[in-house]
N, C-alpha and C. Protein backbone atom coordinates (compact mmCIF):
# COMPACT_ATOMS: atom_id res chain seq x y z
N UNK A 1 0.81 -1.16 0.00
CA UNK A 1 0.00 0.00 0.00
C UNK A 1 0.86 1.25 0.00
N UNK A 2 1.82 1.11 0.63
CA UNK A 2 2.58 2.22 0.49
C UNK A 2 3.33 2.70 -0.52
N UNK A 3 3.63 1.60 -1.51
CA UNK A 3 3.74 1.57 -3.03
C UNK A 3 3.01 2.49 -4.05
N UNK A 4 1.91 2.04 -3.45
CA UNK A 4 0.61 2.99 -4.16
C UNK A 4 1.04 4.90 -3.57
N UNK A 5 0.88 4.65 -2.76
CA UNK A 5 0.70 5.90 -1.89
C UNK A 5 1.90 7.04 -2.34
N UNK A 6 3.37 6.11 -2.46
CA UNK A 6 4.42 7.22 -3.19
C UNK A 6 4.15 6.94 -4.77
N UNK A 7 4.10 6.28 -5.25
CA UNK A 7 3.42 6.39 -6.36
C UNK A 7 2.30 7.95 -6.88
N UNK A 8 1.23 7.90 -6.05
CA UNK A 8 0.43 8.64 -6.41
C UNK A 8 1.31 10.44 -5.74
N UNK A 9 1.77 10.03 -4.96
CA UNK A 9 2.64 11.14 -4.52
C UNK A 9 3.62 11.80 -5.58
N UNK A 10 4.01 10.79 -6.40
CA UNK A 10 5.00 11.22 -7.32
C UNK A 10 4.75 12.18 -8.41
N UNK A 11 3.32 11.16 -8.85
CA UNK A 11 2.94 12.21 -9.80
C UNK A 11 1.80 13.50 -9.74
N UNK A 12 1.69 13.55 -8.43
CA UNK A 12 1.20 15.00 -7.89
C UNK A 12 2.01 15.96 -8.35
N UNK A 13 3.21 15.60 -7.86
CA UNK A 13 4.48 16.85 -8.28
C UNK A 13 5.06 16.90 -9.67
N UNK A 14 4.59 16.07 -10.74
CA UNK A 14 5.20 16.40 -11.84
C UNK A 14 3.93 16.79 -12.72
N UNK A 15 4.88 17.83 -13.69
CA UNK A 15 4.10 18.88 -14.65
C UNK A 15 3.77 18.15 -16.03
N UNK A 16 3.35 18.97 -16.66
CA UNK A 16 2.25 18.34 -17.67
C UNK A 16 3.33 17.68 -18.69
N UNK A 17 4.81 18.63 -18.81
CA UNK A 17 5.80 18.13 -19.75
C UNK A 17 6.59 17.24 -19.47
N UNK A 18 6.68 16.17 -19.55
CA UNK A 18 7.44 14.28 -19.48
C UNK A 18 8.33 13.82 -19.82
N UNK A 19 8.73 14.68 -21.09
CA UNK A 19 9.44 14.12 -21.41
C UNK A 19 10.64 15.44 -22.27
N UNK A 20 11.89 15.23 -23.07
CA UNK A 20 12.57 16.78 -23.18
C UNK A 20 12.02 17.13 -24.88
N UNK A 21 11.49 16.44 -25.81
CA UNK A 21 10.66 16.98 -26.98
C UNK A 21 9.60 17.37 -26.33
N UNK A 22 8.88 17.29 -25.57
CA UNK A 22 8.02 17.82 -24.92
C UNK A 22 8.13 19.27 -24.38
N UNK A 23 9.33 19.03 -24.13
CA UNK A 23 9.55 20.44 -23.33
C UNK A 23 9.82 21.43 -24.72
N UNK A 24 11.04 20.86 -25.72
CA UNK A 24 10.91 21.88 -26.70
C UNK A 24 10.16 22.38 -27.52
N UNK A 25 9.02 21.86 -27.76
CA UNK A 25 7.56 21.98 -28.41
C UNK A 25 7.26 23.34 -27.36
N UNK A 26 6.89 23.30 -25.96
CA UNK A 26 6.94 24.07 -25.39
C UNK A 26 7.15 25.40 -25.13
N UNK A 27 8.47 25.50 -25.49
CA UNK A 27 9.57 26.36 -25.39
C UNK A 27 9.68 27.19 -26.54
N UNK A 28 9.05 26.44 -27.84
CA UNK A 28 8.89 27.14 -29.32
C UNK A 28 8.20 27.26 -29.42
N UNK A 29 6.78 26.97 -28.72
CA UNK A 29 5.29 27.71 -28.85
C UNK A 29 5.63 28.99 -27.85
N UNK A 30 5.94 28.69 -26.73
CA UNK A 30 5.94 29.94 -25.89
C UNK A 30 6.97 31.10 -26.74
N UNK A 31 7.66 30.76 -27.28
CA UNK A 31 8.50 32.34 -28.48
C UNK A 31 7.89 32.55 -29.22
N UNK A 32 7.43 31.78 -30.20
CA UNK A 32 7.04 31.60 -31.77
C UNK A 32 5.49 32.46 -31.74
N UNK A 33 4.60 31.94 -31.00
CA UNK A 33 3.00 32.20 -30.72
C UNK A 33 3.24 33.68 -30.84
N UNK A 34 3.63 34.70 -29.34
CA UNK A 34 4.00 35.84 -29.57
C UNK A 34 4.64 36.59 -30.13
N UNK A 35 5.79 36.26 -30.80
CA UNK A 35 6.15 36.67 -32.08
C UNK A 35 5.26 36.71 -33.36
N UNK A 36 4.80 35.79 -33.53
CA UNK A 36 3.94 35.77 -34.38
C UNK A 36 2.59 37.15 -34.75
N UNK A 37 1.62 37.15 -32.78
CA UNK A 37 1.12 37.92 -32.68
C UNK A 37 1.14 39.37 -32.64
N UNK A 38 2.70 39.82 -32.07
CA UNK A 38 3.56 40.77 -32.21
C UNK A 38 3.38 41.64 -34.13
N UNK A 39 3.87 40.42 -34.64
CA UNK A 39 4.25 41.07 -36.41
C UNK A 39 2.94 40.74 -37.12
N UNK A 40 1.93 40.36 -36.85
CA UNK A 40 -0.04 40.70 -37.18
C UNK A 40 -0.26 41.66 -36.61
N UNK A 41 -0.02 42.22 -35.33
CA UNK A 41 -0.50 43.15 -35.05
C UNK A 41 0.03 44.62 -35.52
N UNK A 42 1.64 44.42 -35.41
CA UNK A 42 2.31 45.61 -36.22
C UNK A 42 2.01 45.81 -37.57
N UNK A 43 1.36 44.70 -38.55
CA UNK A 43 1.00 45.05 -40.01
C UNK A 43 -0.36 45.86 -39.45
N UNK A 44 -1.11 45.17 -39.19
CA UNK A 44 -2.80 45.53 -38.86
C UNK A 44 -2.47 47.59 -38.53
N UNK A 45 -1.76 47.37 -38.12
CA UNK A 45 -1.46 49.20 -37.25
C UNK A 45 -0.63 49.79 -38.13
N UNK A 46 0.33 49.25 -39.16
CA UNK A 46 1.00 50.37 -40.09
C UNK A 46 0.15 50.25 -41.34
N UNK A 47 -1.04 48.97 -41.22
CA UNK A 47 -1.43 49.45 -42.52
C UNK A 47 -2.38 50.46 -43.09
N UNK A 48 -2.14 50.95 -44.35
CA UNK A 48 -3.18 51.83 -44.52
C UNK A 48 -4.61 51.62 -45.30
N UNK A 49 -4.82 51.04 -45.64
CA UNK A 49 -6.12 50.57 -45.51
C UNK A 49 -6.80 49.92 -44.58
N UNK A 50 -7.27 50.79 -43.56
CA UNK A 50 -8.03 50.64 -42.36
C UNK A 50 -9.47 51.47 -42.55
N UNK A 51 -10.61 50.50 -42.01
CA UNK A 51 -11.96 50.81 -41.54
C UNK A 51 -11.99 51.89 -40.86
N UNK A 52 -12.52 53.45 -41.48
CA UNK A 52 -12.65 54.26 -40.10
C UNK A 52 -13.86 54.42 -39.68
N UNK A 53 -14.28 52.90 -38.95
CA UNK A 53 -15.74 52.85 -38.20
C UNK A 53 -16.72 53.86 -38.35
N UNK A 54 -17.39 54.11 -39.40
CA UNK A 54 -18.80 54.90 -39.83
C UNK A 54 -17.95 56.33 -40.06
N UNK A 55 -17.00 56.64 -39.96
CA UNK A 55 -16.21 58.39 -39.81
C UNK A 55 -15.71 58.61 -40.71
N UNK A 56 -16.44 59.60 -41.47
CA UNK A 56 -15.21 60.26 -43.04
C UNK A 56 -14.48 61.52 -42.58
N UNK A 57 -13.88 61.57 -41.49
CA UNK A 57 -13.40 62.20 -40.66
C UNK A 57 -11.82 63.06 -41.31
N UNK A 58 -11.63 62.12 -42.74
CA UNK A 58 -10.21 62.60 -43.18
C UNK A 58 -10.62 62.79 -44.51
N UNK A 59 -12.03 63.08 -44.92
CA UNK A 59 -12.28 62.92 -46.12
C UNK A 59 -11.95 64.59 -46.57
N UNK A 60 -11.80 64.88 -47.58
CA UNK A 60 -11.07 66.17 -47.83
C UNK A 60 -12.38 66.88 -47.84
N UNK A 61 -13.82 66.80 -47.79
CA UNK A 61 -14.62 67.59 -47.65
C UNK A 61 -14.81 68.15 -46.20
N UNK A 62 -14.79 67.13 -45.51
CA UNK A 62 -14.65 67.32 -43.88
C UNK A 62 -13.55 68.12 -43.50
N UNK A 63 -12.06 68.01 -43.82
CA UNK A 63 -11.05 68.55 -43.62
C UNK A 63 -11.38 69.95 -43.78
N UNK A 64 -11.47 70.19 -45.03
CA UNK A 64 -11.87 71.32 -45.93
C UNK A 64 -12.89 72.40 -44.65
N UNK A 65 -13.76 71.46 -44.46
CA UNK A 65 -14.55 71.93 -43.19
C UNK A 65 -14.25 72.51 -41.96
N UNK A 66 -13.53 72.21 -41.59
CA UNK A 66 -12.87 72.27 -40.22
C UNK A 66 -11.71 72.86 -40.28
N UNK A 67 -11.06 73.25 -41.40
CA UNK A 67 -9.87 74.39 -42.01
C UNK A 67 -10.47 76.01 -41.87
N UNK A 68 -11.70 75.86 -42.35
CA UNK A 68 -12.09 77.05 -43.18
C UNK A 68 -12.26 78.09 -42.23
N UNK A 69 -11.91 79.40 -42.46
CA UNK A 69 -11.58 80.64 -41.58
C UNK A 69 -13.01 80.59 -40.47
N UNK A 70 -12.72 81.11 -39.15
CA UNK A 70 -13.76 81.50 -38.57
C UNK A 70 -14.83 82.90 -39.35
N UNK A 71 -14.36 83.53 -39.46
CA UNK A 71 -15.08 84.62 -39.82
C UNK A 71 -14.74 84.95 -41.49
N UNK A 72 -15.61 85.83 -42.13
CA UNK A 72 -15.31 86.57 -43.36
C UNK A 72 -15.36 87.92 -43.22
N UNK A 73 -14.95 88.68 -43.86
CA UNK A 73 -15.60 90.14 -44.67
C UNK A 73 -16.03 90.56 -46.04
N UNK A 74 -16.75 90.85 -45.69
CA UNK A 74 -17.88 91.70 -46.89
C UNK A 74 -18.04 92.98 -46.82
N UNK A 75 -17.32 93.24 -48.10
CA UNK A 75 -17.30 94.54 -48.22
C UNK A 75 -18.71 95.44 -48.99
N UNK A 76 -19.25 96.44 -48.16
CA UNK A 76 -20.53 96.94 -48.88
C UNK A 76 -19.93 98.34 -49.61
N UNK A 77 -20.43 98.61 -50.90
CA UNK A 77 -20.19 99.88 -51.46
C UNK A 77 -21.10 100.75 -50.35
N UNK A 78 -20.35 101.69 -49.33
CA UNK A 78 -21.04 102.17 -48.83
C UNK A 78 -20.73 103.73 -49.21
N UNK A 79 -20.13 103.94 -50.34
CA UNK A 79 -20.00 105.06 -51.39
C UNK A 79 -21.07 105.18 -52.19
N UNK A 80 -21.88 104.45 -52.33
CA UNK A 80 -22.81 104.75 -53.50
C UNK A 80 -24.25 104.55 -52.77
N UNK A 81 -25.10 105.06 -51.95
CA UNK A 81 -26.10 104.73 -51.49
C UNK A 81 -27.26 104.15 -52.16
N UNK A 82 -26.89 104.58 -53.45
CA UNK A 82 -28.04 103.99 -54.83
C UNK A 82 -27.55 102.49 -54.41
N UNK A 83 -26.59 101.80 -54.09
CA UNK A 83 -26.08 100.58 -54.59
C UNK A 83 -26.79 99.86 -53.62
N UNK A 84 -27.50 100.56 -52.27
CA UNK A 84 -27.87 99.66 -51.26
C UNK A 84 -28.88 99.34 -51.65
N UNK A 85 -29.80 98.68 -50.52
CA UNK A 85 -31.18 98.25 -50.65
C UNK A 85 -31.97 99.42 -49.94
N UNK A 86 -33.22 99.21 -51.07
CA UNK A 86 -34.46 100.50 -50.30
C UNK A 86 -35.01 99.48 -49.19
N UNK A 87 -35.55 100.71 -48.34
CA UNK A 87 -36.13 100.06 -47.16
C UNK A 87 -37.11 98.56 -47.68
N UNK A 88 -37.93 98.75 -48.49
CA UNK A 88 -38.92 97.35 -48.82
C UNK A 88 -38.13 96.80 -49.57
N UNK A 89 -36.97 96.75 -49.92
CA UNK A 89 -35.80 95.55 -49.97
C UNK A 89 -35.76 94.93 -48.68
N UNK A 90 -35.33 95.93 -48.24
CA UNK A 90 -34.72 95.50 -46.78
C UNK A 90 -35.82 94.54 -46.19
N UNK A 91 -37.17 95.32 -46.11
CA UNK A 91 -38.36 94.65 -45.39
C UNK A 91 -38.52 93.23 -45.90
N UNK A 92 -38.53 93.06 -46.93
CA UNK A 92 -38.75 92.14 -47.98
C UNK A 92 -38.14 90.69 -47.34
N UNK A 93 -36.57 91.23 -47.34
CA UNK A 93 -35.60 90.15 -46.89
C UNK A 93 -35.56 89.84 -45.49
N UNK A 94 -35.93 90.52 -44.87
CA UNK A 94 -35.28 90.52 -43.70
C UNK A 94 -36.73 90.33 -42.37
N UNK A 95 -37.50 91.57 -42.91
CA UNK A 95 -38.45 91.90 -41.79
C UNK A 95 -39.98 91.29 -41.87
N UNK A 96 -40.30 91.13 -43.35
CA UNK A 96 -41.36 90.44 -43.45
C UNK A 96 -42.08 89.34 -42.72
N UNK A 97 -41.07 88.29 -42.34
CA UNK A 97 -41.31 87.33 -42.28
C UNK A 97 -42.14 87.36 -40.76
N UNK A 98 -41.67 88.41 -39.82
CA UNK A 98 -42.53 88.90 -38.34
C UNK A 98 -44.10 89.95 -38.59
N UNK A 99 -43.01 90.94 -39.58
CA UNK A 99 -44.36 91.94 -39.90
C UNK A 99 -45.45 92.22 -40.60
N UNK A 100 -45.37 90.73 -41.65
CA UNK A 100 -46.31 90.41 -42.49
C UNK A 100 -47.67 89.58 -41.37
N UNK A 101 -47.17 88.58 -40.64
CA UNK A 101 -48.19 88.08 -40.14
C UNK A 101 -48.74 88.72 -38.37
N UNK A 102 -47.49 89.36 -38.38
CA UNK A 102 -48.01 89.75 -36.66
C UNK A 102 -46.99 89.08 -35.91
N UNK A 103 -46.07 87.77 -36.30
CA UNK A 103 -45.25 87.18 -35.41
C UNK A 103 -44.91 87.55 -34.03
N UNK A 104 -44.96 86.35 -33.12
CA UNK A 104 -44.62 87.33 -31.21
C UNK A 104 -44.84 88.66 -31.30
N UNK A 105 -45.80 88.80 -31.91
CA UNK A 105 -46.23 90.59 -31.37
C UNK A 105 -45.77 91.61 -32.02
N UNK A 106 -45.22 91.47 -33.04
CA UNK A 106 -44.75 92.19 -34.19
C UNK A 106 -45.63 93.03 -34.88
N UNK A 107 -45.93 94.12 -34.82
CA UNK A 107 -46.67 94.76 -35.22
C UNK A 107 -46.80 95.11 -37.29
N UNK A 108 -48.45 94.40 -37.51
CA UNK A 108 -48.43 94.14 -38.90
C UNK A 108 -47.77 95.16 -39.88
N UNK A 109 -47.23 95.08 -41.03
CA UNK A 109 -47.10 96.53 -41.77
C UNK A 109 -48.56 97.06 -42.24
N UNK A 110 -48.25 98.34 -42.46
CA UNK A 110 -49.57 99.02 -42.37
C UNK A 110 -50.77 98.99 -41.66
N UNK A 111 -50.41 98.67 -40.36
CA UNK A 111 -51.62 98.70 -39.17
C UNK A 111 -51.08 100.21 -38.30
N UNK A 112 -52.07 100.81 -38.74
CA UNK A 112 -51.56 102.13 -38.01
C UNK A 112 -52.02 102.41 -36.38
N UNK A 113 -53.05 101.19 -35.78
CA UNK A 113 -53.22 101.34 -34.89
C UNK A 113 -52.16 100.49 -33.81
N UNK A 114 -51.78 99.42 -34.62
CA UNK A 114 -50.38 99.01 -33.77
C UNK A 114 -48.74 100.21 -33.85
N UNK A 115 -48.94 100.51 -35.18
CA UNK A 115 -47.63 100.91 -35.01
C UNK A 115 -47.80 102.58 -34.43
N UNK A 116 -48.82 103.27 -34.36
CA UNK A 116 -49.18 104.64 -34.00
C UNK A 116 -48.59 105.07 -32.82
N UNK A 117 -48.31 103.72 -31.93
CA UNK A 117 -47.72 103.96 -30.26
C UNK A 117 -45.99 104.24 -30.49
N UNK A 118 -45.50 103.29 -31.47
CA UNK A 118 -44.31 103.26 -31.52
C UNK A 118 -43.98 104.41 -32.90
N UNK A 119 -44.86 104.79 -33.46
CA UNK A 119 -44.27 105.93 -34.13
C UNK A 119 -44.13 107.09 -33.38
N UNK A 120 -44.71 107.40 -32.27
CA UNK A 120 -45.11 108.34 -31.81
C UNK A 120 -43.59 108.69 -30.66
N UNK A 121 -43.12 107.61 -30.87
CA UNK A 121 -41.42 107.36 -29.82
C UNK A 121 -40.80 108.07 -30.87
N UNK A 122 -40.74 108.32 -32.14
CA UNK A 122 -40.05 109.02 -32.77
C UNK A 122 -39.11 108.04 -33.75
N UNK A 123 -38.08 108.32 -34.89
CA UNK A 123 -37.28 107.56 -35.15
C UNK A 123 -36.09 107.21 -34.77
N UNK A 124 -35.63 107.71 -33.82
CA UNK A 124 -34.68 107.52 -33.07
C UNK A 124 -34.58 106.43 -32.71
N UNK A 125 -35.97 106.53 -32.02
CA UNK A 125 -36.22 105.18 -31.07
C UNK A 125 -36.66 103.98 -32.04
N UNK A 126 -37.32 103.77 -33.02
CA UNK A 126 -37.39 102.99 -33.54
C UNK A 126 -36.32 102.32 -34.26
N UNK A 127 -35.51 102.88 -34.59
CA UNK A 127 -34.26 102.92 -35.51
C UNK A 127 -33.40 102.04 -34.06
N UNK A 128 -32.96 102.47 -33.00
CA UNK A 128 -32.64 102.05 -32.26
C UNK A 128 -33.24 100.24 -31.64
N UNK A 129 -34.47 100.61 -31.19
CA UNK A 129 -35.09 99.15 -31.45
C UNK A 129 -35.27 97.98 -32.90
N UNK A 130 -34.73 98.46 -33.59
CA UNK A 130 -34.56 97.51 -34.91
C UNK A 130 -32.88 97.80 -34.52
N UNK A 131 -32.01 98.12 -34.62
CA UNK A 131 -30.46 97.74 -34.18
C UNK A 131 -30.06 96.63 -33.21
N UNK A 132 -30.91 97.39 -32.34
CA UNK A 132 -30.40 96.76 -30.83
C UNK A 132 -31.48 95.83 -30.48
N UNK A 133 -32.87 94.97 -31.08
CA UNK A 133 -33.89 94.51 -30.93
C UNK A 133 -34.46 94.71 -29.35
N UNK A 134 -35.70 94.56 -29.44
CA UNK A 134 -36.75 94.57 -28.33
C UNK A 134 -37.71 93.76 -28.69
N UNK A 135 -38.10 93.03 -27.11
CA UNK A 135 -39.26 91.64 -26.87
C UNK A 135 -38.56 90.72 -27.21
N UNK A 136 -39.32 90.34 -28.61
CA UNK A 136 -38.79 88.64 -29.25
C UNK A 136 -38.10 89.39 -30.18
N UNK A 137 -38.01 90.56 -30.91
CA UNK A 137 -36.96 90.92 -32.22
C UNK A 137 -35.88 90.92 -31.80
N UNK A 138 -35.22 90.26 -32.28
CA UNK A 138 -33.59 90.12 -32.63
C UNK A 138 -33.09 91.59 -33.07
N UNK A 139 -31.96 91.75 -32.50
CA UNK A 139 -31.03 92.78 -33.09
C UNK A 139 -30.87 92.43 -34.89
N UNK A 140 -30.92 93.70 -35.16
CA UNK A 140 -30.52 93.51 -36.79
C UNK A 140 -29.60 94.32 -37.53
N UNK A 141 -29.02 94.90 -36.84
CA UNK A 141 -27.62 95.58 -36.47
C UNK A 141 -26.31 94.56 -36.95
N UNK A 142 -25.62 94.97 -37.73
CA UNK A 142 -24.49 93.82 -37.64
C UNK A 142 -24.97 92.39 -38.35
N UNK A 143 -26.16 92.61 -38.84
CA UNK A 143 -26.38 91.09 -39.83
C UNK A 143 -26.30 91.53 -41.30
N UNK A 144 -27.05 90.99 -41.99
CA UNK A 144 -26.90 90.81 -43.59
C UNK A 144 -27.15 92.21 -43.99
N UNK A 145 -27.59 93.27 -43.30
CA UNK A 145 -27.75 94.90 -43.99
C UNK A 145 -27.16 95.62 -42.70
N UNK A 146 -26.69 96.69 -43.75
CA UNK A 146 -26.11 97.87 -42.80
C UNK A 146 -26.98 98.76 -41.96
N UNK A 147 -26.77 99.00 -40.92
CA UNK A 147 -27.52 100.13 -40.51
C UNK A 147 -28.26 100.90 -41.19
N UNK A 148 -27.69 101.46 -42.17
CA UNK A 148 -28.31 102.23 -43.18
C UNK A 148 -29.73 101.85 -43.98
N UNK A 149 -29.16 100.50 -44.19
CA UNK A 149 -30.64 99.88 -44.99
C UNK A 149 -31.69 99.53 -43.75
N UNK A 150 -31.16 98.96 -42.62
CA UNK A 150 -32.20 98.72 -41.49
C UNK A 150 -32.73 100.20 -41.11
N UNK A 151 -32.07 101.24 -41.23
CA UNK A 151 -32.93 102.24 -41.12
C UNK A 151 -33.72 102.61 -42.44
N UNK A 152 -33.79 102.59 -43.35
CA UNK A 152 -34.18 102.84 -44.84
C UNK A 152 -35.82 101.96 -44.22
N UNK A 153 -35.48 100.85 -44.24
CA UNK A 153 -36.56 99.45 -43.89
C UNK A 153 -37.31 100.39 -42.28
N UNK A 154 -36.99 100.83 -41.21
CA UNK A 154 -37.76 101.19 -40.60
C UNK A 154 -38.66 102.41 -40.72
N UNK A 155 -38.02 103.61 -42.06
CA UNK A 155 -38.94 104.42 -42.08
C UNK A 155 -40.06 103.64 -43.23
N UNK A 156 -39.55 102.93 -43.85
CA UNK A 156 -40.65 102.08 -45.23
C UNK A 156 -41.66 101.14 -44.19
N UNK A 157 -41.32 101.26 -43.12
CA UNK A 157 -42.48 100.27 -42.49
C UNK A 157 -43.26 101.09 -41.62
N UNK A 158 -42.80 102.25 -41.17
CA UNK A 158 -43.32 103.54 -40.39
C UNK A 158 -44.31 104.55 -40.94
N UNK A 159 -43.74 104.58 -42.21
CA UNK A 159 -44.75 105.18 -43.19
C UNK A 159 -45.87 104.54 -43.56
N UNK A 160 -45.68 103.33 -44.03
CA UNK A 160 -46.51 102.87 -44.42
C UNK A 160 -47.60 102.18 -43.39
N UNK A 161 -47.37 102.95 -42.31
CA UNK A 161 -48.60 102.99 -41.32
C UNK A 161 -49.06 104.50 -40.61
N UNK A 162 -48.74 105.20 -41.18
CA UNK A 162 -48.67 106.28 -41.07
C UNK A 162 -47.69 107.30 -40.84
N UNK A 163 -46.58 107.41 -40.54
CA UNK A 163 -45.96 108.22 -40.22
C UNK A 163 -45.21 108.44 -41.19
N UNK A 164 -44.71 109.82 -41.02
CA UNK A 164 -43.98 111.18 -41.62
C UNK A 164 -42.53 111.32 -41.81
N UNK A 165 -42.20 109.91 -41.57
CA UNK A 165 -40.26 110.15 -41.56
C UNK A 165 -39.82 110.32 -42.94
N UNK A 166 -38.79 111.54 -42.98
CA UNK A 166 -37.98 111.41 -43.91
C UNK A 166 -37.30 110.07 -44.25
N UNK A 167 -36.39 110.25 -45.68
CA UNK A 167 -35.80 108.92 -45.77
C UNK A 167 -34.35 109.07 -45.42
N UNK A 168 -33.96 108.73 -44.47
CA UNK A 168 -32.35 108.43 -43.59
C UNK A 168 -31.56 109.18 -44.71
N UNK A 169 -29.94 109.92 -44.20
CA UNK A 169 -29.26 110.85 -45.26
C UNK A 169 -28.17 109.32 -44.97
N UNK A 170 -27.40 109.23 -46.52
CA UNK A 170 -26.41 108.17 -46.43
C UNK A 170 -25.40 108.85 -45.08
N UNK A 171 -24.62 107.58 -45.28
CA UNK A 171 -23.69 107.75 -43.96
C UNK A 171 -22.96 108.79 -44.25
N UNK A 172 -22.15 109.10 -43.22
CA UNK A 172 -21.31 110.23 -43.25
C UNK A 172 -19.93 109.65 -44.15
N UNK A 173 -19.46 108.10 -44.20
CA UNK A 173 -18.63 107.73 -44.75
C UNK A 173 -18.92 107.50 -46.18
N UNK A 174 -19.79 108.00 -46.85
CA UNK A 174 -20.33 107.63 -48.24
C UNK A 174 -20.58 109.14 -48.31
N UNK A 175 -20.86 109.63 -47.65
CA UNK A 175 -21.32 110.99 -47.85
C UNK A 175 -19.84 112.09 -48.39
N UNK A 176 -18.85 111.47 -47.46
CA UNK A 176 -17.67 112.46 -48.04
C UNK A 176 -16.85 111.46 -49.03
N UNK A 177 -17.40 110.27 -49.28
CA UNK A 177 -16.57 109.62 -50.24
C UNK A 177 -17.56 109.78 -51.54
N UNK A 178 -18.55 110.70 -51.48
CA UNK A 178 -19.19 110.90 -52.74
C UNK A 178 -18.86 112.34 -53.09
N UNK A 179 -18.19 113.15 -52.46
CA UNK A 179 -18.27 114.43 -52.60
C UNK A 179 -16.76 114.88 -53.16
N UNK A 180 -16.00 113.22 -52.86
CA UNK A 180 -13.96 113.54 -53.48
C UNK A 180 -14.10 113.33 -54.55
């Protein structure tokens, strides 16, 4: 019995490899395997034809995109006041789209009983509230028309509910660049 007993003792303590081809099989999987995985993985990563998971992220339209200047300038002939827009240009483009239907409280064009309160502030003030907006109107100062035409557009919408405003004198910078 005790035969048995170191017996089974013996091979408690020995490992799975038995014999010495055994061991070198071993010994060349344990190099070879990771090497292997090593130079698949270094092709997979220098190569260039790679999946860029749903992203045209390098596509030259995108690039192109994400290059392009923050800001522009646009230059307005502000020498030639003929060259601008008349006020119902202006209205047309710009203002209609509130003062045609009434929008948030926008007072209709040619309703003289809405606009009679705010003509009566004078053009100063109106001219000022189309620059600098009031309520729900947006400032319109500094967008797609110059001051000049947003004032042009507030006496064409003032009048045409009654009131008496002259039509705005060009700027003072068109004014002496029309007179050299």
């Amino acid at each position: 019995m005790s035969g048995t007993h170191e017996h089974d003792h013996a091979e408690a303590h020995e490992g799975p490899i038995k014999t010495p081809k055994q061991l070198i099989w071993a010994v060349a999987f344990a190099f070879v395997v990771p090497v292997i995985v090593i130079i698949l993985l270094a092709n997979y990563v220098t190569s260039s034809a790679k999946p860029a998971a749903g992203s045209g992220a390098l596509d030259a339209e995108s690039v192109a995109t994400r290059i392009q200047p923050v800001g522009a300038i646009e230059l307005k002939d502000l020498a030639n006041p003929a060259a601008m827009k008349t006020g119902e240009q202006v209205y047309q483009a710009q203002c209609a789209a509130c003062h045609t239907s009434g929008a948030a409280g926008a007072p209709k064009l040619g309703d003289a009983a809405a606009w009679g309160p705010r003509v009566g502030t004078g053009y100063e003030a109106l001219l000022t509230s189309a620059l600098k907006g009031k309520g729900a109107m947006g400032a319109q100062g500094g967008g797609d028309h110059s001051d000049f035409e947003i004032a042009r557009a507030v006496v064409y919408m003032a009048n045409q509910a009654g009131g008496k405003f002259a039509e705005p004198k060009a700027p003072a910078a068109a004014a002496s660049a029309a007179s050299n």
